[in-house]
Protein backbone atom coordinates (compact mmCIF):
# COMPACT_ATOMS: atom_id res chain seq x y z
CA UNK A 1 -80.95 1.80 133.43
CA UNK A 2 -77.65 0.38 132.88
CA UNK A 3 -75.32 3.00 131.62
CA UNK A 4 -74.40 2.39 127.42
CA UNK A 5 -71.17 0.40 127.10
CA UNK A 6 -70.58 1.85 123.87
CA UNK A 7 -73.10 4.58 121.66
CA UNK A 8 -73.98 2.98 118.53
CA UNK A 9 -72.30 5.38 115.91
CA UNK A 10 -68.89 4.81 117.73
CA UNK A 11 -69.87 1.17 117.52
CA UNK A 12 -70.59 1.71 113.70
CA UNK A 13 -67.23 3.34 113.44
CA UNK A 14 -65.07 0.94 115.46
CA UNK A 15 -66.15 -2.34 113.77
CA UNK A 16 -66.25 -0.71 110.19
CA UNK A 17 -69.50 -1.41 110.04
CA UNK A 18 -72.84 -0.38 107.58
CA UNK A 19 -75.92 -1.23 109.89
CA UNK A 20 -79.37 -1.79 109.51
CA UNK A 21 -81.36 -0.34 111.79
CA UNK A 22 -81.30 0.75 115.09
CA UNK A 23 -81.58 -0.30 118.41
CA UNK A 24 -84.01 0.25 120.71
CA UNK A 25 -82.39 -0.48 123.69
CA UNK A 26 -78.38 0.62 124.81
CA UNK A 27 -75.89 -1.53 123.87
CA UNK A 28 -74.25 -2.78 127.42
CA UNK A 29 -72.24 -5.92 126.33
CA UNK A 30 -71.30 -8.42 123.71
CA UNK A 31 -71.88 -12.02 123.53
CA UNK A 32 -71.26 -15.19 121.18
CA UNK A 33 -73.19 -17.35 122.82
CA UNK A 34 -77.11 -17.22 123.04
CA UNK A 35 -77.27 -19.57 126.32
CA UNK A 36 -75.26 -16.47 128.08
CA UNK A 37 -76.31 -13.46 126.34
CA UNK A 38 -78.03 -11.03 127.97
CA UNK A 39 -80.50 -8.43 127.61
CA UNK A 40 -78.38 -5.47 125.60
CA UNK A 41 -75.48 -7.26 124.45
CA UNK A 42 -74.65 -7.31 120.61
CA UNK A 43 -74.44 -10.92 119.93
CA UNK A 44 -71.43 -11.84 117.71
CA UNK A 45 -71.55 -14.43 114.70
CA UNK A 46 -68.19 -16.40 114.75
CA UNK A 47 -67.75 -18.84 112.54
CA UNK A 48 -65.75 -21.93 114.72
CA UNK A 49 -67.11 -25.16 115.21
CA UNK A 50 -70.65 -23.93 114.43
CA UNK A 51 -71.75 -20.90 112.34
CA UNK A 52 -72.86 -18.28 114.50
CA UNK A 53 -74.69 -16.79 112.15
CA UNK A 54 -77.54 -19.73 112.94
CA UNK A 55 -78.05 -18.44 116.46
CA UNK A 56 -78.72 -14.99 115.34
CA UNK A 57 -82.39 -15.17 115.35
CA UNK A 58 -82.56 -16.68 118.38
CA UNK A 59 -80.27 -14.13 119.55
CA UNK A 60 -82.40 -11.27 119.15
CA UNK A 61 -85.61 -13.38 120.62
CA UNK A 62 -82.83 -13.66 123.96
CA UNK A 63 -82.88 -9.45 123.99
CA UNK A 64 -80.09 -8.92 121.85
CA UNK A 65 -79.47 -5.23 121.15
CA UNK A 66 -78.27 -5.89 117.87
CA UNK A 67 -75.95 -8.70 115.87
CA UNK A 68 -72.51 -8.17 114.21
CA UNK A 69 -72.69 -10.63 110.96
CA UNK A 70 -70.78 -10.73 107.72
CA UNK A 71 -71.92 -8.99 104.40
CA UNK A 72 -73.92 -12.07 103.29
CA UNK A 73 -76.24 -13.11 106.03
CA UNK A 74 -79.85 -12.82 104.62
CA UNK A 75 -81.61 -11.47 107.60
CA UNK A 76 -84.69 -13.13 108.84
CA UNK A 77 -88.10 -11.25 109.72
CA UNK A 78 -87.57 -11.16 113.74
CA UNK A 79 -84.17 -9.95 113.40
CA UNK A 80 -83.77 -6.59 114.98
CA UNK A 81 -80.58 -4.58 114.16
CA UNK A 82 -77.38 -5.83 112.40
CA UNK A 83 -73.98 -4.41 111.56
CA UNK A 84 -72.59 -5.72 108.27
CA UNK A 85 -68.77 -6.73 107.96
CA UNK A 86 -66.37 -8.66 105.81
CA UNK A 87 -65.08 -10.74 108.84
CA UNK A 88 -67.24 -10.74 112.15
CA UNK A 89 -63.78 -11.90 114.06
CA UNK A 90 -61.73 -9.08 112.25
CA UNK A 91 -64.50 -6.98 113.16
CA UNK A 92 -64.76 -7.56 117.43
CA UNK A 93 -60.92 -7.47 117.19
CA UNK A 94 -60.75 -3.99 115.49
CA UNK A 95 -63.54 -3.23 118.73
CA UNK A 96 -61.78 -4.17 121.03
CA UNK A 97 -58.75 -2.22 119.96
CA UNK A 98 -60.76 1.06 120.01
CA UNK A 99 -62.24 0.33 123.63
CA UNK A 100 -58.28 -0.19 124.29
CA UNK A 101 -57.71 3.01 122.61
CA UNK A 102 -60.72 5.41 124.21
CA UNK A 103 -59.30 3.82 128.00
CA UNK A 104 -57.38 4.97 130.01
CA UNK A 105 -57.09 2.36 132.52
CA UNK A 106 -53.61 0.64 133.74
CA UNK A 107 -54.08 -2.64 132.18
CA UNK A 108 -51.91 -6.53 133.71
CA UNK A 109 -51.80 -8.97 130.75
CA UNK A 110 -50.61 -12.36 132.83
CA UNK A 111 -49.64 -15.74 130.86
CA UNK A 112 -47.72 -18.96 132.36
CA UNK A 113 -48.01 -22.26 132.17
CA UNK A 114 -50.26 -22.58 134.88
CA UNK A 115 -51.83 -20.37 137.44
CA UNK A 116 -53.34 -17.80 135.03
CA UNK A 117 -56.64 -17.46 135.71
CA UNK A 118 -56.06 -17.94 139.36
CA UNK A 119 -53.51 -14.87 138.97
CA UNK A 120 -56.08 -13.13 137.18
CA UNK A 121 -58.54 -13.24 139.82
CA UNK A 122 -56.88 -12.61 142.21
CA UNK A 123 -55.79 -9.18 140.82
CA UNK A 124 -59.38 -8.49 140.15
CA UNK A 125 -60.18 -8.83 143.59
CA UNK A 126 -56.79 -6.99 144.52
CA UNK A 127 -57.36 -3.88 142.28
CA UNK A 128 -61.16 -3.34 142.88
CA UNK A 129 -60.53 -1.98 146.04
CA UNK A 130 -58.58 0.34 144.21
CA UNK A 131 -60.79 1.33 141.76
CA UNK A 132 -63.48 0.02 138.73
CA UNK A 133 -61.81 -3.17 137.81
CA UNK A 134 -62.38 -5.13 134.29
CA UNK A 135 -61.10 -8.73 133.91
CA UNK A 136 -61.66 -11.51 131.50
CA UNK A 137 -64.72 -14.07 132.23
CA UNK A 138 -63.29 -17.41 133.17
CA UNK A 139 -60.71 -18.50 130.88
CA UNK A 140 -61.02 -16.03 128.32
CA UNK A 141 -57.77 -16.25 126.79
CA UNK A 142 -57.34 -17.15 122.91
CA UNK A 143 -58.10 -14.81 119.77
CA UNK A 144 -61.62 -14.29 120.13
CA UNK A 145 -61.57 -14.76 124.18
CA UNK A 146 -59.44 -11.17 124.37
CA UNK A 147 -61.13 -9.51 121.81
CA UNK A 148 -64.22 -9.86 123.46
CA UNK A 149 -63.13 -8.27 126.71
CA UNK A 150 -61.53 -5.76 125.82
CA UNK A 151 -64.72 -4.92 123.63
CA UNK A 152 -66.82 -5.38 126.88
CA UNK A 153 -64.01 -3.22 128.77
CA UNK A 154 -66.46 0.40 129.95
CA UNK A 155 -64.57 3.75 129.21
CA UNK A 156 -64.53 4.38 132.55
CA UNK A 157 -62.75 1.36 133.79
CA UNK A 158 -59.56 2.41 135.92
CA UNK A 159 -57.91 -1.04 135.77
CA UNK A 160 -57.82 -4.04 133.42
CA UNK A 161 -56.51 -7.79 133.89
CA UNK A 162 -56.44 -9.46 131.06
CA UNK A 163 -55.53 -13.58 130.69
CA UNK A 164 -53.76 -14.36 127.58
CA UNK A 165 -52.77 -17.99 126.71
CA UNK A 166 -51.38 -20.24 123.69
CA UNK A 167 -50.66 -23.53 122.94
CA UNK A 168 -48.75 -22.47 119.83
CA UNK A 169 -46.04 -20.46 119.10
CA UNK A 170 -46.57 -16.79 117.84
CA UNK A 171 -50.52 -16.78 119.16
CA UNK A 172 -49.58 -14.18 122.07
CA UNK A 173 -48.05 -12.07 120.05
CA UNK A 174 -51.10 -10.42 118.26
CA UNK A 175 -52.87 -10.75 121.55
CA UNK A 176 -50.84 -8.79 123.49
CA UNK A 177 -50.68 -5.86 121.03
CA UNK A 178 -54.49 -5.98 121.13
CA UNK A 179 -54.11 -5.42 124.75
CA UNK A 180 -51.11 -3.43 125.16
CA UNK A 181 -50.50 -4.11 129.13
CA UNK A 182 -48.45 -1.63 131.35
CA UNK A 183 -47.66 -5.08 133.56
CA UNK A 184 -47.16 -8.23 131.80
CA UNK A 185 -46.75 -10.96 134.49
CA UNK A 186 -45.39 -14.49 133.69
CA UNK A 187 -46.33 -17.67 136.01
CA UNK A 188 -44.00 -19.99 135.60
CA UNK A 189 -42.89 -22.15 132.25
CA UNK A 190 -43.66 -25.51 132.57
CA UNK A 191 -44.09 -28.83 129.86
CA UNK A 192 -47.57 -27.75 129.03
CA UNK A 193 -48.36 -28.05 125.76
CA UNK A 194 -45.33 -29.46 124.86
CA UNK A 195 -46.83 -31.49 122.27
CA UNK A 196 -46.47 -28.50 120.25
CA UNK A 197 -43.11 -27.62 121.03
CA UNK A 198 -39.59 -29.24 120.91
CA UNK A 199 -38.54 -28.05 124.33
CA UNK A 200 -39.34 -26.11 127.70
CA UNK A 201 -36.88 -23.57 126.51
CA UNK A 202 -39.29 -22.85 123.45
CA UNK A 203 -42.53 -22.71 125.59
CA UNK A 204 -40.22 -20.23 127.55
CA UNK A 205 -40.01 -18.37 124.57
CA UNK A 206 -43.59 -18.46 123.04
CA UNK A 207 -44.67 -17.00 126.55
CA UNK A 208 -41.93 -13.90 126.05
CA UNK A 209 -43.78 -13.04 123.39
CA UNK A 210 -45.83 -11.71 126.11
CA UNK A 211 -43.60 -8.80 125.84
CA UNK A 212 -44.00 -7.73 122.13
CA UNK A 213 -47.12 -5.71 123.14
CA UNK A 214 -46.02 -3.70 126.67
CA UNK A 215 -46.25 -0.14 126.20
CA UNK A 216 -42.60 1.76 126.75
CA UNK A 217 -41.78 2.22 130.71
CA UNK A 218 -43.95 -1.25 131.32
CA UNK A 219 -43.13 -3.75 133.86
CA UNK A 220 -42.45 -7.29 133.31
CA UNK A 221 -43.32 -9.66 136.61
CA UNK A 222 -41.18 -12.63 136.38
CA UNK A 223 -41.10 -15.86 138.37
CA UNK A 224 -37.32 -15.78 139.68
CA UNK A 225 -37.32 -19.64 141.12
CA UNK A 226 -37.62 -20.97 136.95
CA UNK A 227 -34.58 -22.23 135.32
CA UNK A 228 -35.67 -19.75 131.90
CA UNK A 229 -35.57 -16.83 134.46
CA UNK A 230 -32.61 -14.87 132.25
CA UNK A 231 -34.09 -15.90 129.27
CA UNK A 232 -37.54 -14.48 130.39
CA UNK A 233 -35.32 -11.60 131.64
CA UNK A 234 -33.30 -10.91 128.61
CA UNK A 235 -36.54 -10.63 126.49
CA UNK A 236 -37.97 -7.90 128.75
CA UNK A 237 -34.94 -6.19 129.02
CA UNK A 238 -34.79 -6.20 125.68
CA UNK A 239 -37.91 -4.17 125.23
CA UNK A 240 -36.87 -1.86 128.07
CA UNK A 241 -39.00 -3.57 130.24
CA UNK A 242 -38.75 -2.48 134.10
CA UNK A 243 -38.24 -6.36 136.23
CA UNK A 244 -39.87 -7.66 139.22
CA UNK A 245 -38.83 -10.91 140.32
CA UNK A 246 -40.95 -13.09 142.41
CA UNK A 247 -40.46 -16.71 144.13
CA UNK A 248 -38.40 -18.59 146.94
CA UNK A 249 -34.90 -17.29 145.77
CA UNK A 250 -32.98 -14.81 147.78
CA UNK A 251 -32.37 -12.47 144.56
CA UNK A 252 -36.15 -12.36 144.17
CA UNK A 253 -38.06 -9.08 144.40
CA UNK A 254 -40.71 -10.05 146.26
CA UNK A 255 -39.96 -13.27 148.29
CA UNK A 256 -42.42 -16.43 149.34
CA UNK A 257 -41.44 -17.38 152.63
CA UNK A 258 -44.17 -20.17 153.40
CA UNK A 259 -45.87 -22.12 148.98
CA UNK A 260 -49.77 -22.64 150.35
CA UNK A 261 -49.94 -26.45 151.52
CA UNK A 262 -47.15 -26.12 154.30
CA UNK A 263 -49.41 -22.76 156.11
CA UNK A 264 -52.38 -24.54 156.52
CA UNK A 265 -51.17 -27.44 158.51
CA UNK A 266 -53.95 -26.43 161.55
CA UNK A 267 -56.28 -27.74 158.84
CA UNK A 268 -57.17 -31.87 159.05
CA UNK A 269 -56.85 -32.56 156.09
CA UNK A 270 -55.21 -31.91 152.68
CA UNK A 271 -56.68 -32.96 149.66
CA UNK A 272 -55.95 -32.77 145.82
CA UNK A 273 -58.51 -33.55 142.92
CA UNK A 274 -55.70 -33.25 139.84
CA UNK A 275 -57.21 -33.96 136.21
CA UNK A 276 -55.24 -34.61 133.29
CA UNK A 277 -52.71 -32.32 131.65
CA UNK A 278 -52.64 -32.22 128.10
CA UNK A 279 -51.06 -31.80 124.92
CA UNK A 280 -47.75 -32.81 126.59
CA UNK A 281 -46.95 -35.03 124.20
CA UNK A 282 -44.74 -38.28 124.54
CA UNK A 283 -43.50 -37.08 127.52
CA UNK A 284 -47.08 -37.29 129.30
CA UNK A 285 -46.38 -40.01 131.25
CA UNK A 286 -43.63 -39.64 132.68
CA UNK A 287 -44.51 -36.34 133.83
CA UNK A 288 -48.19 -37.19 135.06
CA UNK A 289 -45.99 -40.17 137.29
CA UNK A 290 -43.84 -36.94 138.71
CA UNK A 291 -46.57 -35.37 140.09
CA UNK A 292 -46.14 -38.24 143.25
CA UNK A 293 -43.25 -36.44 144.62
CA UNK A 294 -44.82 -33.03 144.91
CA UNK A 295 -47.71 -34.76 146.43
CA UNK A 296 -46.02 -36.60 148.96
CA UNK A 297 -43.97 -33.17 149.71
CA UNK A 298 -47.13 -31.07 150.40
CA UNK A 299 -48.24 -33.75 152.75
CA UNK A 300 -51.62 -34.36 150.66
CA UNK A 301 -53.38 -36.82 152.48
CA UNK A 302 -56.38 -37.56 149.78
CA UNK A 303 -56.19 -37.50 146.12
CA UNK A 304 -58.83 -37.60 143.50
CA UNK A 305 -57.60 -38.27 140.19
CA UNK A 306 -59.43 -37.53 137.05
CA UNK A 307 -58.98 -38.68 133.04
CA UNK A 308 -56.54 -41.51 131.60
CA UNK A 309 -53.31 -40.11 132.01
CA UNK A 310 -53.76 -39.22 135.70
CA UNK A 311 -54.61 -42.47 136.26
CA UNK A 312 -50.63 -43.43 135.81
CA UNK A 313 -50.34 -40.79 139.09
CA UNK A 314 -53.50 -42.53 141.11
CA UNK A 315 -51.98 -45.83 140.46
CA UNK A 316 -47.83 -44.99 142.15
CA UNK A 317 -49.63 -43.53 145.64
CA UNK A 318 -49.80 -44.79 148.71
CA UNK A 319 -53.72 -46.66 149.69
CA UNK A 320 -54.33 -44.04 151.41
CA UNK A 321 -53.93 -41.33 149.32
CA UNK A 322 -56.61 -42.91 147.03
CA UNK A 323 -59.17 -41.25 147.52
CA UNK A 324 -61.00 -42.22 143.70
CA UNK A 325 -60.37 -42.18 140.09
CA UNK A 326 -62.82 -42.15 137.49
CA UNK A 327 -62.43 -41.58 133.56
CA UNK A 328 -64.45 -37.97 133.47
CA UNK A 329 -65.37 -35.00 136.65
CA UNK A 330 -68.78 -35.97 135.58
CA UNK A 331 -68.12 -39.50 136.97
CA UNK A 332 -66.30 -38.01 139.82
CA UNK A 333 -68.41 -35.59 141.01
CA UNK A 334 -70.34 -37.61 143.42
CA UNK A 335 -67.38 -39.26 144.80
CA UNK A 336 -65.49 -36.07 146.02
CA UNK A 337 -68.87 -34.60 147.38
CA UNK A 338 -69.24 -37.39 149.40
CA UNK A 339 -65.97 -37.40 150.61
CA UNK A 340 -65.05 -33.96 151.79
CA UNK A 341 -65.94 -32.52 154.86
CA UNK A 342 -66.31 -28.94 156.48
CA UNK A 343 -62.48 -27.79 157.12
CA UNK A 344 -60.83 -29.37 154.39
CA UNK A 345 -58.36 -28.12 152.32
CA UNK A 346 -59.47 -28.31 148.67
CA UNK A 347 -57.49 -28.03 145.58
CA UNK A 348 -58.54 -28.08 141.92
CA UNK A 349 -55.95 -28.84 139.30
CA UNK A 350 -56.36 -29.44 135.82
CA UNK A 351 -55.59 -28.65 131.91
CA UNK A 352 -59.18 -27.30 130.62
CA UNK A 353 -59.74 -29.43 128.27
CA UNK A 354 -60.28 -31.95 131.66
CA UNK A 355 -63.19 -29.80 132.73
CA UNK A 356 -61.98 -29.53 136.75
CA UNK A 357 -64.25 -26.25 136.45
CA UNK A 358 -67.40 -28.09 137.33
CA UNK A 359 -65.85 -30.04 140.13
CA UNK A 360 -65.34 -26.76 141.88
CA UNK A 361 -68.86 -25.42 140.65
CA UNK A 362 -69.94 -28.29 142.92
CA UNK A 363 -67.87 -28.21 145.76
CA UNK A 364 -68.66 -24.41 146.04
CA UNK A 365 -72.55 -25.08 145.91
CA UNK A 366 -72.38 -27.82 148.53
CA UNK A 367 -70.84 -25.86 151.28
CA UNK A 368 -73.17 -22.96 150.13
CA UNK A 369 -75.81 -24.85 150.83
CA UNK A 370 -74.77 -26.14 154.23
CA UNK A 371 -74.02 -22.34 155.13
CA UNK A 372 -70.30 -22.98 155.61
């Protein structure tokens, strides 16, 4: 039997809670969506572009343990269990700050521009040879996407990585206070989302906010090769933040000798499926049309280009770069599987909103298939 995640009077007690019933079962998760849930998870009624509170019954006919709804759902005759709140959202947040509480695991919060959840996993993987590793579920990285793991986060975790991301200024902030990381670790600023914002310098500045939530002694893991370096640095220092410096320059920390592209030249060949980055604003152009000289540098000999604005990119390489563009990944898809071959050199760019995550899905389960 899986081992509880969480006994359900300290579940009462951490989501301010007055339940009805009890469950049969242990609680060993939480879910808000029924198409994932799993047997034992306490299935969580958010109200976003749907009302959650719809799914409940078939929530419980999934193997929900129990559900956590407001004060005024009427409950239906299948429903098993339910804990009663003003707020389901307030609710998972206020759990996930008492599974922060009751841990005592070392705990990475990373943000950038790009390159989080890649960072992310690759400290799961790092730090599980360590010890019992938790880390957010793909992208998991806005207000309910950290709430919900640190409520999944077991007491006897020893280390937790958690993604947090914004596309708005002062959304980290309550985030990271939730989490309360020993290491914060930046990526890099870049023009993402800078739709939203009037310069780089104030992305740079949404992503200190990073900072407002490490707890006293922390460390703050800073890309030294980005032009808002000192203003990355002055934030953490200004917190008492210990700094570790990372990239290409001499004065870095920890120095890159070799960026991925250039080590692999054994391989034959190089290719790139980019989709399109968004919320950049009127600047989008221009800066999907820069991507040609980074692509010539790394000596990428096929690209795939996905979504409208890419399209600007596709259209300023070489022939033979161009590999395909289509408006979608769905449309895509096909394309690039038919293309790449054993000992390639894949990579898989793009905002999520352009849904690269499939692409990979796919190119995983091919060469799965073929044993390779």
């Amino acid at each position: 039997m899986t081992e509880p995640l969480w006994q359900w009077d300290e579940l009462i007690a951490a989501a301010g809670a007055r339940a009805e019933g009890t469950p049969v079962h242990p609680v060993t998760g939480f879910s808000i969506d029924t198409r994932t849930l799993r047997s034992g998870d306490v299935f969580v009624a958010l109200k976003a572009d749907r009302d959650g509170h719809v799914f409940v019954p078939a929530a419980f006919a999934a193997g929900a343990a129990a559900a956590l709804v407001s004060n005024d759902y009427v409950r239906g005759t299948s429903d098993g269990p339910v804990l009663r709140v003003a707020d389901p959202l307030a609710a998972l947040e206020a759990i996930g700050n008492a599974a922060r509480t009751r841990s005592s695991a070392r705990i990475v919060a990373v943000t950038g521009s790009v390159g989080k959840t890649g960072s992310k996993e690759m400290l799961r993987l790092c730090l599980s040879d360590a010890g019992a590793t938790h880390a957010s579920e793909k992208s998991y990285n806005n207000h309910w996407g950290v709430p919900l793991t640190l409520a999944r986060m077991p007491a006897s975790a020893q280390y937790g990585v958690f993604e947090i991301g914004m596309n708005h200024a002062g959304e980290i902030t309550p985030l990271t206070r939730l989490v309360r990381p020993h290491v914060t670790v930046i990526t890099t600023v870049e023009p993402v989302h800078l739709g939203h914002f009037g310069s780089v310098e104030a992305i740079a500045e949404a992503k200190a906010e990073i900072f407002a939530g490490l707890v006293p002694g922390g460390t703050a893991v800073l890309p030294r090769d980005n032009p808002h370096f000192p203003l990355l640095a002055a934030r953490a220092s200004a917190v008492g933040a210990r700094i570790v410096s990372f990239g290409y320059a001499e004065a870095a920390d920890v120095r890159c000798i070799q960026a991925g592209m250039d080590a692999r030249a054994d391989f034959p060949r190089r290719v790139a499926v980019l989709g399109d980055m968004l919320e950049l604003g009127a600047a989008g152009d221009d800066l999907h049309r820069a991507l040609k000289q980074p692509v010539d540098a790394a000596g990428i000999d096929l690209v795939f280009a996905c979504g409208p604005m890419m399209r600007l990119l596709f259209d300023d390489l070489k022939s033979s770069q161009q590999a395909a563009w289509a408006a979608d990944s769905a449309q895509l898809a096909p394309r690039l599987l038919e293309a790449i071959a054993a000992g390639d050199v894949i990579m898989i760019k793009g905002s999520l909103g352009s849904r690269m995550g499939p692409l990979a899905e796919a190119v995983r389960i091919r060469f799965s298939k073929a044993g390779i």
